[in-house]
PDB file of N, CA and C in Angstrom:
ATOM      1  N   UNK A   1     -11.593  -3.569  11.442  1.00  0.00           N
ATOM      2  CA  UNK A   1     -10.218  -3.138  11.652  1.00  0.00           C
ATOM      3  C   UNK A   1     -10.224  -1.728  12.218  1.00  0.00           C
ATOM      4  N   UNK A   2      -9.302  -1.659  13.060  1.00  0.00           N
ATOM      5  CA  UNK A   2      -9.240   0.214  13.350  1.00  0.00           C
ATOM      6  C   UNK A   2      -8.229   0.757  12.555  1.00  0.00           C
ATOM      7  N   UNK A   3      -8.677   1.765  13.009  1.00  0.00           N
ATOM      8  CA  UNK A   3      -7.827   2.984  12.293  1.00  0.00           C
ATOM      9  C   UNK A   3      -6.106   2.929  12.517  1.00  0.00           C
ATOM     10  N   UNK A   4      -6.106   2.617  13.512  1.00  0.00           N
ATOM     11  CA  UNK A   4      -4.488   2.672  13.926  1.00  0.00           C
ATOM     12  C   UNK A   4      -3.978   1.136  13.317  1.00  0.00           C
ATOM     13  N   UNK A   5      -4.459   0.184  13.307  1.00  0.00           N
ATOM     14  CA  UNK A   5      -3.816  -0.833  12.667  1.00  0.00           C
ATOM     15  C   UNK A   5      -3.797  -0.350  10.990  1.00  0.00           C
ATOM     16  N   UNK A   6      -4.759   0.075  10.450  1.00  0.00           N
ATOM     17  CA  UNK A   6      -4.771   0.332   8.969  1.00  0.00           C
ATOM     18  C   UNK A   6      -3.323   1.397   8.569  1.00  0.00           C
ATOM     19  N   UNK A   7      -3.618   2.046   9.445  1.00  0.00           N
ATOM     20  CA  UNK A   7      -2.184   2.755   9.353  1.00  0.00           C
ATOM     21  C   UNK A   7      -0.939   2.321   9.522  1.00  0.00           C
ATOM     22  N   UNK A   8      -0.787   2.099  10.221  1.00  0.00           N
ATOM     23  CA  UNK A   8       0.390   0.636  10.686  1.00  0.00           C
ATOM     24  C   UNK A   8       0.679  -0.535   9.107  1.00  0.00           C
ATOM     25  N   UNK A   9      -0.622  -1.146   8.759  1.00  0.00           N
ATOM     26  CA  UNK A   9      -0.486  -1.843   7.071  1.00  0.00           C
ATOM     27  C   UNK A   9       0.407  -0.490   6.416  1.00  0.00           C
ATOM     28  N   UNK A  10      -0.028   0.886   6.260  1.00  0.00           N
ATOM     29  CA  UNK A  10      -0.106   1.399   5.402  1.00  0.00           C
ATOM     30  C   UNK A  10       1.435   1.628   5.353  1.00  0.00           C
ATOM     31  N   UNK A  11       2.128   2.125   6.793  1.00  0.00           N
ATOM     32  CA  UNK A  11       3.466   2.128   6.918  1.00  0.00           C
ATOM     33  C   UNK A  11       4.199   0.810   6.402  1.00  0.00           C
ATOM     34  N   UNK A  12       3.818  -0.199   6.215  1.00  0.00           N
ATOM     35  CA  UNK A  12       4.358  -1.469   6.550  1.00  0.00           C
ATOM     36  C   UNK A  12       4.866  -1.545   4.797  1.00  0.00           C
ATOM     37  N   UNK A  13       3.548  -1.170   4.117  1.00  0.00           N
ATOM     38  CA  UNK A  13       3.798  -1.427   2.498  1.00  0.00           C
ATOM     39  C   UNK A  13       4.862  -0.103   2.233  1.00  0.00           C
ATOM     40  N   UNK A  14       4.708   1.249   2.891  1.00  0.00           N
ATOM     41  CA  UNK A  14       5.915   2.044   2.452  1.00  0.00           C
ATOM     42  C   UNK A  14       7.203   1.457   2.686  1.00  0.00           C
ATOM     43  N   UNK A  15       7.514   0.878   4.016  1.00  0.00           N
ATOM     44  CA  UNK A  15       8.495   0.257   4.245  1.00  0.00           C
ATOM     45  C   UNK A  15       8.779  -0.949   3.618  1.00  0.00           C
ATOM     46  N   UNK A  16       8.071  -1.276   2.588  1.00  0.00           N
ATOM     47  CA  UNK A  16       8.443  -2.359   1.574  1.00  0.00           C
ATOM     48  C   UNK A  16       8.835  -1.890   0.683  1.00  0.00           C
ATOM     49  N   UNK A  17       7.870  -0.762   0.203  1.00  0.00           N
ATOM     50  CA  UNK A  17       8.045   0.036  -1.458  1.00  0.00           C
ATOM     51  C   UNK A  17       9.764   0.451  -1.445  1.00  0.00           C
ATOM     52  N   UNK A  18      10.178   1.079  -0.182  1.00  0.00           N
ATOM     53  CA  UNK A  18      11.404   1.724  -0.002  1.00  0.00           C
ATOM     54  C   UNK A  18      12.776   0.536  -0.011  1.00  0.00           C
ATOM     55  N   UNK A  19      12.424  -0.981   0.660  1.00  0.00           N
ATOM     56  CA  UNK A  19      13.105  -1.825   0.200  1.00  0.00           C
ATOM     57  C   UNK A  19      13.540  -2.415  -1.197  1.00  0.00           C
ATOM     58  N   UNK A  20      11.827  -2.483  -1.636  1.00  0.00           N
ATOM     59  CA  UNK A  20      12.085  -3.167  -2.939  1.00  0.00           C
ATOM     60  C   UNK A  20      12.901  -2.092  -3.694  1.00  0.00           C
ATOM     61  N   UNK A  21      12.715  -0.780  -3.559  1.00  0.00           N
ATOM     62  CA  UNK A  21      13.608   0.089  -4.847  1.00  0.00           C
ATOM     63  C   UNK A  21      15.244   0.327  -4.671  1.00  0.00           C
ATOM     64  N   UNK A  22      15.605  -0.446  -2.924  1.00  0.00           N
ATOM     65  CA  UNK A  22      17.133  -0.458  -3.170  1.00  0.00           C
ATOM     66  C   UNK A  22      17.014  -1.899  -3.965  1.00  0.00           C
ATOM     67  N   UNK A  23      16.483  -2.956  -4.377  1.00  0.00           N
ATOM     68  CA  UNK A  23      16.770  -4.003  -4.995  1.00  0.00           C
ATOM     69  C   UNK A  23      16.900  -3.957  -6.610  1.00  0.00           C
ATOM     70  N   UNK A  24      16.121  -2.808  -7.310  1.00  0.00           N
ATOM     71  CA  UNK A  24      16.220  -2.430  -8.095  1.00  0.00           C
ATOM     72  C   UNK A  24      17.257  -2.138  -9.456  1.00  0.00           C
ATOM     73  N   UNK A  25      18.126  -3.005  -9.903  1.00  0.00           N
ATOM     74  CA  UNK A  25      19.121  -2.972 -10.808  1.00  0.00           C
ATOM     75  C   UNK A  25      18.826  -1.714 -12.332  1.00  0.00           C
ATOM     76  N   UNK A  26      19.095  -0.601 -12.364  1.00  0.00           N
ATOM     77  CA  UNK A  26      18.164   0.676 -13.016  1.00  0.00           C
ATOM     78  C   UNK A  26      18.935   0.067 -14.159  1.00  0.00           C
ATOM     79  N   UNK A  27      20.293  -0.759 -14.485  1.00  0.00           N
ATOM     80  CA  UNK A  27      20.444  -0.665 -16.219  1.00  0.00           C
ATOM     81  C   UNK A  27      19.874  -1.851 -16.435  1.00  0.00           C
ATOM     82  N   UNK A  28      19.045  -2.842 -16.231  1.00  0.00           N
ATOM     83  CA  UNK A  28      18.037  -3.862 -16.182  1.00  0.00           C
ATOM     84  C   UNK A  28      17.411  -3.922 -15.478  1.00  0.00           C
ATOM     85  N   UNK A  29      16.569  -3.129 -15.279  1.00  0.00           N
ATOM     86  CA  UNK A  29      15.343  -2.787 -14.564  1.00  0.00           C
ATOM     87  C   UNK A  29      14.141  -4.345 -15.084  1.00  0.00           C
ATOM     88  N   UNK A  30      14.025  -4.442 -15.826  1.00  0.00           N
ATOM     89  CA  UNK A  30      13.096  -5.907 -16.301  1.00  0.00           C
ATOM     90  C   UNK A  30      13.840  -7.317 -16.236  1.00  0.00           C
ATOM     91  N   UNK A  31      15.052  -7.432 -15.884  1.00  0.00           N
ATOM     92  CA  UNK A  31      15.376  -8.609 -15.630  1.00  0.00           C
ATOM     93  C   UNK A  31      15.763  -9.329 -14.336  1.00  0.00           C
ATOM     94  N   UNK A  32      16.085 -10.557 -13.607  1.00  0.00           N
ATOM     95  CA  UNK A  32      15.952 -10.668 -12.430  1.00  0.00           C
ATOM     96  C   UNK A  32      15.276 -10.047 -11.414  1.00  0.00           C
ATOM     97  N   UNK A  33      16.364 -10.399 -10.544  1.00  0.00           N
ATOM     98  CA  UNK A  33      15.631  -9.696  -9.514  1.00  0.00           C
ATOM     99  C   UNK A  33      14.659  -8.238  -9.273  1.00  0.00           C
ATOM    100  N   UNK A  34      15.339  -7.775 -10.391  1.00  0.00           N
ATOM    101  CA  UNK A  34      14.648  -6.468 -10.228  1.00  0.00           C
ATOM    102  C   UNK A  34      12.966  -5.952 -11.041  1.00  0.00           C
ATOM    103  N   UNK A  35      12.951  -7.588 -11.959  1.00  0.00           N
ATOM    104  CA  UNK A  35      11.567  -7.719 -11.752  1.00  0.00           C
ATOM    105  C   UNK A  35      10.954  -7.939 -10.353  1.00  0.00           C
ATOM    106  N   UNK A  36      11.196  -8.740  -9.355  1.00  0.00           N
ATOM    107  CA  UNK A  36      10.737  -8.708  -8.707  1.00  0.00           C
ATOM    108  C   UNK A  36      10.319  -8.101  -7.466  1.00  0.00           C
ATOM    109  N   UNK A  37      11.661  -7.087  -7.867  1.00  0.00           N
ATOM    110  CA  UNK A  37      11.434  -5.372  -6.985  1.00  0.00           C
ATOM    111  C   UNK A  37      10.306  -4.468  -7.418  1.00  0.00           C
ATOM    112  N   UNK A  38      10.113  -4.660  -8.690  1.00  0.00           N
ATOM    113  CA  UNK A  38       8.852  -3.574  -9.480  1.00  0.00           C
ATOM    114  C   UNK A  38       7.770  -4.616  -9.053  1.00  0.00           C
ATOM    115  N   UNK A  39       7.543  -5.771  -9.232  1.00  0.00           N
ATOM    116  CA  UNK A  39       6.284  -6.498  -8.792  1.00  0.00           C
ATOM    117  C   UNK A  39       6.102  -6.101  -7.162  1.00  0.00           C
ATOM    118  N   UNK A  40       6.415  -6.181  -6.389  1.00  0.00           N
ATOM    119  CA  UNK A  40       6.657  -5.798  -5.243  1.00  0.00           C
ATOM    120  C   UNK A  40       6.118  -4.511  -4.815  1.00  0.00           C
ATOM    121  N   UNK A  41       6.698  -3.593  -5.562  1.00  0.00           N
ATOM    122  CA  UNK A  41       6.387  -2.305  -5.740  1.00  0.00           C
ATOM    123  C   UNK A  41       4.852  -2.301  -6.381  1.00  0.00           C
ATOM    124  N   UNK A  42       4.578  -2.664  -6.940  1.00  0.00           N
ATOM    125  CA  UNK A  42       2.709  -2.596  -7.325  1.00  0.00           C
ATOM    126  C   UNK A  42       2.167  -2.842  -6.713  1.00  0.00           C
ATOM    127  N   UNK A  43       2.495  -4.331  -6.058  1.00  0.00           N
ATOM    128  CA  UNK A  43       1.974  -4.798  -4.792  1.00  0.00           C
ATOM    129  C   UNK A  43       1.556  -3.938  -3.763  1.00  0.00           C
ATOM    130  N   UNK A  44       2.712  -3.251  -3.549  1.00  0.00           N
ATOM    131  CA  UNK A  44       2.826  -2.559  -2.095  1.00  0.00           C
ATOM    132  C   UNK A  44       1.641  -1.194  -2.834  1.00  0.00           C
ATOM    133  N   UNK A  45       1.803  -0.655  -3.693  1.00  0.00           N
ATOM    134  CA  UNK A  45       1.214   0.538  -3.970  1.00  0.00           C
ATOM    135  C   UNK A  45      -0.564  -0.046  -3.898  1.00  0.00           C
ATOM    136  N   UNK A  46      -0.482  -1.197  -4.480  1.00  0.00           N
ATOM    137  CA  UNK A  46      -2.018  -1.642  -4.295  1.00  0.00           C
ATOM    138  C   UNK A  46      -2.520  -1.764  -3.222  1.00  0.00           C
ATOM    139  N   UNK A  47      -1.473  -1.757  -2.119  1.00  0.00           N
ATOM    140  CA  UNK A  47      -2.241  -2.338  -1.032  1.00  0.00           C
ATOM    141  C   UNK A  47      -2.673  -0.892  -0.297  1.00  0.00           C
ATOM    142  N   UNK A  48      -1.937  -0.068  -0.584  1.00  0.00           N
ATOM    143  CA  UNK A  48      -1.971   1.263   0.096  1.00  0.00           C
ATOM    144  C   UNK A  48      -3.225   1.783  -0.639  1.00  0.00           C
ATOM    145  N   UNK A  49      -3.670   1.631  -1.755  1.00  0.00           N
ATOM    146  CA  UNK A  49      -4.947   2.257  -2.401  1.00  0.00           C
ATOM    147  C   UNK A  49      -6.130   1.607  -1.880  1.00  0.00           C
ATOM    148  N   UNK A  50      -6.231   0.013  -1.342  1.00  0.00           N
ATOM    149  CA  UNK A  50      -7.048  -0.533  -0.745  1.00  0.00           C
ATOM    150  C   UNK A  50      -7.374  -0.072   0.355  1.00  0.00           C
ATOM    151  N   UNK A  51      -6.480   0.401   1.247  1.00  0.00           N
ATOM    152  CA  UNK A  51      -6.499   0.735   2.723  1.00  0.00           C
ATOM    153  C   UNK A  51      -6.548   1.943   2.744  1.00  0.00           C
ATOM    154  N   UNK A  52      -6.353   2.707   1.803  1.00  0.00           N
ATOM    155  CA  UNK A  52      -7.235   4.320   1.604  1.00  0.00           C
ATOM    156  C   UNK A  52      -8.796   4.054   1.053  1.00  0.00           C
ATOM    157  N   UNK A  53      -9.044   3.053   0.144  1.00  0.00           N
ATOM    158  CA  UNK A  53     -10.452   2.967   0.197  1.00  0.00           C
ATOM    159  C   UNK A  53     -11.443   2.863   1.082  1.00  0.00           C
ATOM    160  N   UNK A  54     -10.374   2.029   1.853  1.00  0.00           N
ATOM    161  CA  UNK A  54     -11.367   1.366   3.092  1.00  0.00           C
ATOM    162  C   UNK A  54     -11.209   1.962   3.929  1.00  0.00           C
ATOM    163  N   UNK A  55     -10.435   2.729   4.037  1.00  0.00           N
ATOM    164  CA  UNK A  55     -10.869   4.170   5.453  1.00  0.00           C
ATOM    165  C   UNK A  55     -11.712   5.221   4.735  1.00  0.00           C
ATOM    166  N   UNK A  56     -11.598   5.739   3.792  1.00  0.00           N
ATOM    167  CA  UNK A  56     -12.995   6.573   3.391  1.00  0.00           C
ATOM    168  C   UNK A  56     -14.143   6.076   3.383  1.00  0.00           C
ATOM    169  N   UNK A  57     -14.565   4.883   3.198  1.00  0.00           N
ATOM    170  CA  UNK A  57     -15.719   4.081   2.865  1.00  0.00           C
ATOM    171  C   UNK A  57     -16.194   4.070   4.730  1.00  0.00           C
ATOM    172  N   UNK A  58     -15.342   3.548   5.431  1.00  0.00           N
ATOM    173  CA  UNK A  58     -15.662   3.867   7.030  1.00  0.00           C
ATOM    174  C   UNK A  58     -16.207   5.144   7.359  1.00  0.00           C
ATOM    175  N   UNK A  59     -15.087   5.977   6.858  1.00  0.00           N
ATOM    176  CA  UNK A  59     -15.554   7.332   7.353  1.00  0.00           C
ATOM    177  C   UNK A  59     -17.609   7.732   6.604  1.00  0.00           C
ATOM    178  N   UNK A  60     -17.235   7.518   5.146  1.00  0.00           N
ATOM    179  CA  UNK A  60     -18.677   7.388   4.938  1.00  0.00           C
ATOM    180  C   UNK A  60     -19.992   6.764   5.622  1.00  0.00           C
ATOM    181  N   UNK A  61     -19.791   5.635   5.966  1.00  0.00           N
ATOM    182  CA  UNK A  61     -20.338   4.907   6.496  1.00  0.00           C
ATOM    183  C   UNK A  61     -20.579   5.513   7.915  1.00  0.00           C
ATOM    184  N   UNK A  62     -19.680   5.750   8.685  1.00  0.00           N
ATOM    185  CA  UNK A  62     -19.681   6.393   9.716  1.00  0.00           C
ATOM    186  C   UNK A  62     -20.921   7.793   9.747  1.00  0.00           C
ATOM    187  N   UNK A  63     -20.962   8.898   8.214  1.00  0.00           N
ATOM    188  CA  UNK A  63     -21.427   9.678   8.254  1.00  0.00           C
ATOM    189  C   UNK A  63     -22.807   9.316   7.896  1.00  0.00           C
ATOM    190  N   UNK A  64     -23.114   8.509   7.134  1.00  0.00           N
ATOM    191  CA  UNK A  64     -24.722   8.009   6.608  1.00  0.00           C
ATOM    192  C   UNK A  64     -25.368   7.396   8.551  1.00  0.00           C
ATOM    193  N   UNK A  65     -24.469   7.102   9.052  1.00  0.00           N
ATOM    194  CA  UNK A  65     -25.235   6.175  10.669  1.00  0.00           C
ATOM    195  C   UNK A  65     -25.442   7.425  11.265  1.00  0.00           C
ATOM    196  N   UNK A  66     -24.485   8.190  11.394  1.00  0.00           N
ATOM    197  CA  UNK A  66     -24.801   9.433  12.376  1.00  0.00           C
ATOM    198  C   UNK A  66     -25.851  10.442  12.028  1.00  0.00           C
ATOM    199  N   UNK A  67     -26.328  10.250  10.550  1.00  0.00           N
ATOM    200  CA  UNK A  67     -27.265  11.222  10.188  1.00  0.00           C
ATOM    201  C   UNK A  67     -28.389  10.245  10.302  1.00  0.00           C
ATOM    202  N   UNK A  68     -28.706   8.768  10.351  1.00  0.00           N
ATOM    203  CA  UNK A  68     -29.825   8.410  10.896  1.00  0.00           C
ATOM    204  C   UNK A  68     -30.459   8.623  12.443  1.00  0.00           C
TER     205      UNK A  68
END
């Protein structure tokens, strides 16, 4: 994957996180739908920690080849 698509995911899950929290009902936050705004919301936050892993792990990777 490149760099510019990973970024692009990364926007894609903010622009979810920011949906799911107008869905959000705050005086029942655990019921309906608005469980499924907080599930959503983990989701999206997980995916953004994956795709920060996996661009440091590149960049590493990148630095262990160039020093061979």
């Amino acid at each position: 994957m490149s760099k510019n698509f990973v970024i692009v995911l990364i926007v894609i899950a903010v622009a979810l996180i920011a949906y799911n929290v107008t869905l959000i009902n705050y005086e029942n936050p655990f019921e309906g739908n608005s469980t499924i705004a907080l599930i959503g919301i983990v989701a999206s936050l997980c995916a953004i920690i994956l795709l920060l892993i996996y661009l440091t792990s590149k960049k590493i990777q990148k630095k262990i080849n160039d020093n061979d």
